[in-house]
PDB file of N, CA and C in Angstrom:
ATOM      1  N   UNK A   1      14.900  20.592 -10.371  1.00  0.00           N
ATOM      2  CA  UNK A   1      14.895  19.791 -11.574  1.00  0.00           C
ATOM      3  C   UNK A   1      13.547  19.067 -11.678  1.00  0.00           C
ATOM      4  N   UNK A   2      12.777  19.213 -12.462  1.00  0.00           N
ATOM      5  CA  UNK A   2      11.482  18.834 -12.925  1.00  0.00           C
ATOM      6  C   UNK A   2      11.804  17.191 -13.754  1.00  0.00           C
ATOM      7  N   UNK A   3      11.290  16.177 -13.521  1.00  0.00           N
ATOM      8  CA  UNK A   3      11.809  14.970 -14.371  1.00  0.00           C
ATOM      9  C   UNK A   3      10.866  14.658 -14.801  1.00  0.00           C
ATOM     10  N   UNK A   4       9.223  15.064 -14.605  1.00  0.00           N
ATOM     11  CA  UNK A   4       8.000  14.731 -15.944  1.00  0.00           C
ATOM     12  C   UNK A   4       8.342  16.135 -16.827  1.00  0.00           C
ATOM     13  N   UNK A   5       7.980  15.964 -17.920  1.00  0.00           N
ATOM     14  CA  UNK A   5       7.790  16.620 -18.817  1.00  0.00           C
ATOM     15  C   UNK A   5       6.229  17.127 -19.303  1.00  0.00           C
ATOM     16  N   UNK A   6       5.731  18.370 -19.389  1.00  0.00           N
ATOM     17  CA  UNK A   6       4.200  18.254 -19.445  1.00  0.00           C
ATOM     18  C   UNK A   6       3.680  17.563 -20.465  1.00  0.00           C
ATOM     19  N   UNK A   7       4.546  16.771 -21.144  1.00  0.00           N
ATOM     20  CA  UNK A   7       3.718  15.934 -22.325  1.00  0.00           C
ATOM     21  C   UNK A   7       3.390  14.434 -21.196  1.00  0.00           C
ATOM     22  N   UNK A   8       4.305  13.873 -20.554  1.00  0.00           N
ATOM     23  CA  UNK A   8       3.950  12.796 -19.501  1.00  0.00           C
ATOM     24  C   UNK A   8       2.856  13.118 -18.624  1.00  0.00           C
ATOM     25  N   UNK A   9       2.654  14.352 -18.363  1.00  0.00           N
ATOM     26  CA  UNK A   9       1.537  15.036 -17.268  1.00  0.00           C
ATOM     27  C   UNK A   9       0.007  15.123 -17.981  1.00  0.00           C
ATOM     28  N   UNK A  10       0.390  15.553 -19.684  1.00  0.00           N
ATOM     29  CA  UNK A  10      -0.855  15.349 -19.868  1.00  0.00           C
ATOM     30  C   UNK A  10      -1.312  13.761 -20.528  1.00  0.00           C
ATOM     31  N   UNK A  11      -0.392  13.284 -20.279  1.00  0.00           N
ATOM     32  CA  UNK A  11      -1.333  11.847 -20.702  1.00  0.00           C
ATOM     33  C   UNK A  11      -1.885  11.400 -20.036  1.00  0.00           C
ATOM     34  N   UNK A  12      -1.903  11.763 -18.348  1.00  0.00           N
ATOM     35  CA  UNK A  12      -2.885  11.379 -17.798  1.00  0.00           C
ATOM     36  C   UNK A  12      -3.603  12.223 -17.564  1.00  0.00           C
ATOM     37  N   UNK A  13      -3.729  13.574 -17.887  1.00  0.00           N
ATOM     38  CA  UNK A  13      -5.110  14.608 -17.601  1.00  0.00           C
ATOM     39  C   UNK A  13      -6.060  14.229 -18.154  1.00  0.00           C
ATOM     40  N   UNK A  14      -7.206  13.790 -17.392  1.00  0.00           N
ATOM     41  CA  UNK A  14      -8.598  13.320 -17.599  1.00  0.00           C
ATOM     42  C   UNK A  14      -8.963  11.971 -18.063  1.00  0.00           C
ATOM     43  N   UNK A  15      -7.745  11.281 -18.096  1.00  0.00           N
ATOM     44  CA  UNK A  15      -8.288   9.919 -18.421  1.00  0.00           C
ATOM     45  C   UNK A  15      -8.392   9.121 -17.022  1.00  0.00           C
ATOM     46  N   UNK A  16      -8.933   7.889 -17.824  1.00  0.00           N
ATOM     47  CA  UNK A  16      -9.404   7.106 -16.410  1.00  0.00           C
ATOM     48  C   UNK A  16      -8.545   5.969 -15.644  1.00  0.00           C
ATOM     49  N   UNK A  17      -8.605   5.417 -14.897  1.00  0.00           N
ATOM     50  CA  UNK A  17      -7.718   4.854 -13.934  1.00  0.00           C
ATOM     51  C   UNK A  17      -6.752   3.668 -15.012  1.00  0.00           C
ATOM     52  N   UNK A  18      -7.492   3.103 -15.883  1.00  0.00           N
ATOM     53  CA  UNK A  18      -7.453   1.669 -16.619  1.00  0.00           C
ATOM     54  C   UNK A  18      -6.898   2.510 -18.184  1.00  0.00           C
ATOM     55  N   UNK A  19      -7.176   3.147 -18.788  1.00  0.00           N
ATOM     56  CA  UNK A  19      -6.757   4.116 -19.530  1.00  0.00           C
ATOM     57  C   UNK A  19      -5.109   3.717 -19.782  1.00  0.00           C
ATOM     58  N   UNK A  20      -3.951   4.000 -19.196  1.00  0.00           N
ATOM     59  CA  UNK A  20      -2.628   3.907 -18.634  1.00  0.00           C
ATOM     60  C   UNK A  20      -2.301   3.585 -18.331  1.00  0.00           C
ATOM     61  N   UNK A  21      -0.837   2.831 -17.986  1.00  0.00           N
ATOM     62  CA  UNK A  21       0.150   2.130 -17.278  1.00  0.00           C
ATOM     63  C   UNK A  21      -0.402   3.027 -15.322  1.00  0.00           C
ATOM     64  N   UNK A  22      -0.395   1.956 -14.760  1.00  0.00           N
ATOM     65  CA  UNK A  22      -0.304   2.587 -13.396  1.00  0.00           C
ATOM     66  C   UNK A  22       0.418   3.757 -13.083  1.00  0.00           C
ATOM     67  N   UNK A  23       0.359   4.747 -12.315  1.00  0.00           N
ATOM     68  CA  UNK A  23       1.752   5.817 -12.463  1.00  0.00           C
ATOM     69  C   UNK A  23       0.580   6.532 -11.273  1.00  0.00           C
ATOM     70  N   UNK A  24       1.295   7.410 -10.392  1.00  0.00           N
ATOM     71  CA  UNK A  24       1.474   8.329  -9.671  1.00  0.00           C
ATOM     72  C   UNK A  24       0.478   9.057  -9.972  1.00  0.00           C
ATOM     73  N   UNK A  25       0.767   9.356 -11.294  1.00  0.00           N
ATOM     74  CA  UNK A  25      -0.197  10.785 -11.919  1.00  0.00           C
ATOM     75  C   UNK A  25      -1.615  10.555 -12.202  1.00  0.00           C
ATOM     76  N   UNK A  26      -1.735   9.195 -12.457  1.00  0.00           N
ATOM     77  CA  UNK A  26      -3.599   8.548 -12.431  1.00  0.00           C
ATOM     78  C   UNK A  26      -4.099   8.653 -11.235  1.00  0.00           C
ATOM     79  N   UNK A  27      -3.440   8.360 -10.167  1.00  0.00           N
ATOM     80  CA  UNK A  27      -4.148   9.210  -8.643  1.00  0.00           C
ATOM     81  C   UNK A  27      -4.335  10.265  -8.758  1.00  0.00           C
ATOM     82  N   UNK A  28      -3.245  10.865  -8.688  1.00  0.00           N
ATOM     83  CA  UNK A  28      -3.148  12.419  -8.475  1.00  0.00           C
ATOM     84  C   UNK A  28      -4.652  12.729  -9.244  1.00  0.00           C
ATOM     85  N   UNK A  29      -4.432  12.411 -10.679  1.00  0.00           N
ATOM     86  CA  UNK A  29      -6.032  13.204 -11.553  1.00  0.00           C
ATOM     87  C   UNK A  29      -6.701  12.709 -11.019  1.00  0.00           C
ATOM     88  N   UNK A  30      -7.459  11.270 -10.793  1.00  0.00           N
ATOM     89  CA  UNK A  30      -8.243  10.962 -10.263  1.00  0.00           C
ATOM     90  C   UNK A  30      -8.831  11.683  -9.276  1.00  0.00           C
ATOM     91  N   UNK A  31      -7.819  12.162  -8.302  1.00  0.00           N
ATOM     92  CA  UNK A  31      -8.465  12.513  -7.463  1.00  0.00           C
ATOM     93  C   UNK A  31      -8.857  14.342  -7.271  1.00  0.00           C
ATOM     94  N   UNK A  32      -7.953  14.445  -8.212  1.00  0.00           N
ATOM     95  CA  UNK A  32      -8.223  16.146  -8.718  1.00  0.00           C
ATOM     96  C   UNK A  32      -9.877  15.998  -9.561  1.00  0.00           C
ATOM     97  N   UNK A  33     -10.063  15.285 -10.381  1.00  0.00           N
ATOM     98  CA  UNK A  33     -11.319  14.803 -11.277  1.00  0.00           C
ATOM     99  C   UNK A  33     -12.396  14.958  -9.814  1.00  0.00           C
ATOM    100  N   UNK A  34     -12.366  14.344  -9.407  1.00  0.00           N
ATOM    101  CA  UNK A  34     -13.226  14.083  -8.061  1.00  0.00           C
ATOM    102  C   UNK A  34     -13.671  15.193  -7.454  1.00  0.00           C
ATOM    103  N   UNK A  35     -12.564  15.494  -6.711  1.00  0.00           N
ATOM    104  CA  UNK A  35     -12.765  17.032  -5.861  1.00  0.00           C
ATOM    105  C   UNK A  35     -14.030  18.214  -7.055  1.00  0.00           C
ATOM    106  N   UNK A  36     -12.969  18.028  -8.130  1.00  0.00           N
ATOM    107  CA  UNK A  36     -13.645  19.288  -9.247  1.00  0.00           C
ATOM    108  C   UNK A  36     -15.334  19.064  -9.218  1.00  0.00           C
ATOM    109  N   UNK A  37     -15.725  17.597  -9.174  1.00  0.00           N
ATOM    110  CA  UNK A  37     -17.043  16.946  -9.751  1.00  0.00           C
ATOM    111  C   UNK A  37     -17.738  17.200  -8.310  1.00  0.00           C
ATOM    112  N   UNK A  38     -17.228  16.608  -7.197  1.00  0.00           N
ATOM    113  CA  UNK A  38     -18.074  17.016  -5.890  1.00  0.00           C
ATOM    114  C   UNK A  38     -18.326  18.149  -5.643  1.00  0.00           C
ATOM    115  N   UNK A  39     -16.719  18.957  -5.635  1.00  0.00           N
ATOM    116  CA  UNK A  39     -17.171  20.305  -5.316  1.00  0.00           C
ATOM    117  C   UNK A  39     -16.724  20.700  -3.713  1.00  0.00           C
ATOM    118  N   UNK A  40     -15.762  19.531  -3.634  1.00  0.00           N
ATOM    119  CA  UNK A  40     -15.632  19.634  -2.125  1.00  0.00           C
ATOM    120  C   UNK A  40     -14.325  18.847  -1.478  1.00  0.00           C
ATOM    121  N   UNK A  41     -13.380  19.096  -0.630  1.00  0.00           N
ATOM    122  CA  UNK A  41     -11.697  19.042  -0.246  1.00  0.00           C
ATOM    123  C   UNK A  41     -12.355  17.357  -0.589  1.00  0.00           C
ATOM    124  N   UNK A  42     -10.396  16.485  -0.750  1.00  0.00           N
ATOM    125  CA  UNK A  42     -10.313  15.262  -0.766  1.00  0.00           C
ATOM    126  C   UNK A  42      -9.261  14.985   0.090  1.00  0.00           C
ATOM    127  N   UNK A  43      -8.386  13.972  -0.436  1.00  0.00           N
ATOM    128  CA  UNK A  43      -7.168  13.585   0.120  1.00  0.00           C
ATOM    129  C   UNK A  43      -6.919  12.099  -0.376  1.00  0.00           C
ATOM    130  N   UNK A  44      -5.319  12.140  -0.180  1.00  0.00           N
ATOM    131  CA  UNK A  44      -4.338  10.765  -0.729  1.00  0.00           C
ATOM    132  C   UNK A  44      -3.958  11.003   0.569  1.00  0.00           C
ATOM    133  N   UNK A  45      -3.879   9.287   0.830  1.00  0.00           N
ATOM    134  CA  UNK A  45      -3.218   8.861   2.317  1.00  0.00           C
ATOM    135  C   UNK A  45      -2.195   7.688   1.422  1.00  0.00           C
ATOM    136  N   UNK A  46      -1.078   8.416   1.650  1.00  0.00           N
ATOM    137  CA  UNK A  46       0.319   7.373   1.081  1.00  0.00           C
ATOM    138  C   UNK A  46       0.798   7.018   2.493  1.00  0.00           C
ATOM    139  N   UNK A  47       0.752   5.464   2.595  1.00  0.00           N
ATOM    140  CA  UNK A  47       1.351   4.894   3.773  1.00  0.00           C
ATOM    141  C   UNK A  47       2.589   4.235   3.047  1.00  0.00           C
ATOM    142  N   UNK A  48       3.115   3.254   4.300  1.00  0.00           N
ATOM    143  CA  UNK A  48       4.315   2.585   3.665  1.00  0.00           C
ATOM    144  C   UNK A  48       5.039   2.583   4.743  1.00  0.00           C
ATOM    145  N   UNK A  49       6.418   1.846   4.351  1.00  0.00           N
ATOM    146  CA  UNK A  49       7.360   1.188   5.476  1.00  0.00           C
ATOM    147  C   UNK A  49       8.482   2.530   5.259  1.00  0.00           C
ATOM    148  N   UNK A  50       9.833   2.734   6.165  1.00  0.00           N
ATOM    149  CA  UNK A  50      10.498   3.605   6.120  1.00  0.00           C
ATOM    150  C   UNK A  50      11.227   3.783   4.770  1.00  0.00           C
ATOM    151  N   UNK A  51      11.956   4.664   4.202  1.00  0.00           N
ATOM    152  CA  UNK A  51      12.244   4.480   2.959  1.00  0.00           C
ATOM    153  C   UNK A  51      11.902   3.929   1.741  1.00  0.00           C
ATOM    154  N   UNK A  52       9.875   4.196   2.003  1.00  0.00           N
ATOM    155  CA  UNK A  52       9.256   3.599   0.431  1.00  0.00           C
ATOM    156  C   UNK A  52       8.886   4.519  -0.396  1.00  0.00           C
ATOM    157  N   UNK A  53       9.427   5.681  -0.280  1.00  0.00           N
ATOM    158  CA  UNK A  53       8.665   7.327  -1.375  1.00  0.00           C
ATOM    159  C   UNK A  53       7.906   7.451  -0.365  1.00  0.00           C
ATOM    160  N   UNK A  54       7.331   7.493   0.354  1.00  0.00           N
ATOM    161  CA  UNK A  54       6.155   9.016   1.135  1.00  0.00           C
ATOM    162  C   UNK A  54       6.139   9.999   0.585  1.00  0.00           C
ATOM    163  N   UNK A  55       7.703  10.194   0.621  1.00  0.00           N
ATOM    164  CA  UNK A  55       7.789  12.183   0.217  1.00  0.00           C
ATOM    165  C   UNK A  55       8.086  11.863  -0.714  1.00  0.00           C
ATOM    166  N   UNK A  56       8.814  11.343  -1.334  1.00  0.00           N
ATOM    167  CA  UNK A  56       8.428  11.557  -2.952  1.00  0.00           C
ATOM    168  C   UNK A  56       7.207  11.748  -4.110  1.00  0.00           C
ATOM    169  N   UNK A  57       6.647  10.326  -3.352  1.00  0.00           N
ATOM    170  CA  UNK A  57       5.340  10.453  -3.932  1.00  0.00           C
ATOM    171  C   UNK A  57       4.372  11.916  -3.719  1.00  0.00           C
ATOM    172  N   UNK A  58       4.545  12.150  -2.159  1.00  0.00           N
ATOM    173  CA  UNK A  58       3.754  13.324  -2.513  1.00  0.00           C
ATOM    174  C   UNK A  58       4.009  14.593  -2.411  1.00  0.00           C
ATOM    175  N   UNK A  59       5.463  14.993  -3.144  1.00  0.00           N
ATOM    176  CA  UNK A  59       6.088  15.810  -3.500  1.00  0.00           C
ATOM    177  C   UNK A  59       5.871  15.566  -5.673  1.00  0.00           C
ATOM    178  N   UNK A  60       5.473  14.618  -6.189  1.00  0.00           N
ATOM    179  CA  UNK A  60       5.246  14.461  -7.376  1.00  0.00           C
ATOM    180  C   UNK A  60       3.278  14.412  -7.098  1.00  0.00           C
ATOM    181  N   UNK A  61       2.462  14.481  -6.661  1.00  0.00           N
ATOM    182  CA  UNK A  61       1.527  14.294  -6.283  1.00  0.00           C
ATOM    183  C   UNK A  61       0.889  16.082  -6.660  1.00  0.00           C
ATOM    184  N   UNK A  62       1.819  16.442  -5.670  1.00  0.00           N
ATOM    185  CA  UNK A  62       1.568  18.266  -5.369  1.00  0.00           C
ATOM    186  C   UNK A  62       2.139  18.677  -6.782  1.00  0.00           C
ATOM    187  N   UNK A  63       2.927  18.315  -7.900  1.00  0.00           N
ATOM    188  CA  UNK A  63       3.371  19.087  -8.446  1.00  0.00           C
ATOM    189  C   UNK A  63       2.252  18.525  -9.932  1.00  0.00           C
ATOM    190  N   UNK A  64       1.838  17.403 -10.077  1.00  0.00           N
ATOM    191  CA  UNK A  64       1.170  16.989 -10.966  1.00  0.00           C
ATOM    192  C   UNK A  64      -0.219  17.922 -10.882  1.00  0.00           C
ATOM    193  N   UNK A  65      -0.639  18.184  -9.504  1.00  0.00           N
ATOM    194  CA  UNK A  65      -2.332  19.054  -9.025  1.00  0.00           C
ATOM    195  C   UNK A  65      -1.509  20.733  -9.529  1.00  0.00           C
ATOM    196  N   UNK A  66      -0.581  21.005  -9.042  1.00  0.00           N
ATOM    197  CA  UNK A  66      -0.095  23.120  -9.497  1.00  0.00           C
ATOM    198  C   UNK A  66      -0.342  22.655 -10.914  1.00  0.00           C
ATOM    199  N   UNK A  67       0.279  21.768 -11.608  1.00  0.00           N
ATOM    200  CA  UNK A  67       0.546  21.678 -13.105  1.00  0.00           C
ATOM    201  C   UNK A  67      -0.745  21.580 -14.102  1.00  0.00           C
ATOM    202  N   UNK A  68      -1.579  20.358 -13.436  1.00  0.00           N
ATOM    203  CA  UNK A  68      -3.229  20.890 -14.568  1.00  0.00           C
ATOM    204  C   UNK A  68      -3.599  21.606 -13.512  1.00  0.00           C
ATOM    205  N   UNK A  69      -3.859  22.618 -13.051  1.00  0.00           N
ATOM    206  CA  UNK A  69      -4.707  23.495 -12.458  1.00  0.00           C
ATOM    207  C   UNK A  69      -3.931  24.827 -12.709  1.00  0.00           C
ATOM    208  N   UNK A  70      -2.541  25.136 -13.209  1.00  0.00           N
ATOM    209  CA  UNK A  70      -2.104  26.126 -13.232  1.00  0.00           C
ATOM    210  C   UNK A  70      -1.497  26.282 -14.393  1.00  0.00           C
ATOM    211  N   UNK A  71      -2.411  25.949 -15.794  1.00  0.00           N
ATOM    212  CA  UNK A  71      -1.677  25.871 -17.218  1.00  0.00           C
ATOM    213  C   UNK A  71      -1.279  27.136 -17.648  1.00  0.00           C
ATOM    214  N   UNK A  72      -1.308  28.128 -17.377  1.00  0.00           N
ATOM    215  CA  UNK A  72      -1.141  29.428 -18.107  1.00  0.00           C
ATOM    216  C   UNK A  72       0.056  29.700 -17.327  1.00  0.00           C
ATOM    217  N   UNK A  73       0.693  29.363 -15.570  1.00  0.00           N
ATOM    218  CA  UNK A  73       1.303  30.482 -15.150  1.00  0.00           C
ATOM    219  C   UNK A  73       2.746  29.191 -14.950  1.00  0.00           C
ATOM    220  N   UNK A  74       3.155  28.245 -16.086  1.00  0.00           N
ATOM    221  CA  UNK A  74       3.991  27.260 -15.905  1.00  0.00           C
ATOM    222  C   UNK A  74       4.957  27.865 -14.695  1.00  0.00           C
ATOM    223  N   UNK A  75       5.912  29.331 -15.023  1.00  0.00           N
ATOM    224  CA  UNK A  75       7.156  29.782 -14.135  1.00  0.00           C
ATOM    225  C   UNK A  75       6.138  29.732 -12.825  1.00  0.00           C
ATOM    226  N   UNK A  76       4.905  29.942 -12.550  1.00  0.00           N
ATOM    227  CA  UNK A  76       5.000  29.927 -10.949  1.00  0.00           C
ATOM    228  C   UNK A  76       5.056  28.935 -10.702  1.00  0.00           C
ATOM    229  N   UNK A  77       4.607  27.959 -11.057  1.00  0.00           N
ATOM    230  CA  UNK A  77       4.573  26.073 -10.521  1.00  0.00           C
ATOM    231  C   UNK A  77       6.091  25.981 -10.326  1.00  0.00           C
ATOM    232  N   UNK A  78       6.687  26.185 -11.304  1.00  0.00           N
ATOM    233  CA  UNK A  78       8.387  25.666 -11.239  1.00  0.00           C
ATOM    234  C   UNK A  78       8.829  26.454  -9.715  1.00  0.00           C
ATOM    235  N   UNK A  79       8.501  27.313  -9.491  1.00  0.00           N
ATOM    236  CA  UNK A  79       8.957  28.226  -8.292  1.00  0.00           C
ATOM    237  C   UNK A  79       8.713  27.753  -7.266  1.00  0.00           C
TER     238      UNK A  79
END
């Protein structure tokens, strides 16, 4: 079950941090924006206490990066 919708996904494709309500998905681009512009691997370090999203967050993290990077092939992302 997918709970963004790609209209929520693209409101944050390519805008900037201040742009939007805080959300998940302004990292995620951010840091997809980055990588693309350097040219070279990154990384999100989600810390936190037991039961604060870890895996959630970066289980919505991974699916926000397949989703703008994989606009044409939507059924494989869902897979």
């Amino acid at each position: 079950m997918n709970i963004y919708t790609p209209e929520q996904i693209s409101q944050y494709k390519g805008r900037e941090l201040f742009e939007n309500p805080p959300h998940i998905f302004a990292i995620a681009d951010s840091a997809h924006r980055e990588m693309k512009q350097q040219g070279r691997d990154t990384c999100i370090v989600i810390s936190g206490e037991s039961g604060s999203g870890k895996t959630e967050a970066s289980k919505i993290i991974m699916k926000y990066i397949a989703a703008v990077t994989n606009v044409g092939g939507r059924q494989e992302v869902e897979r």
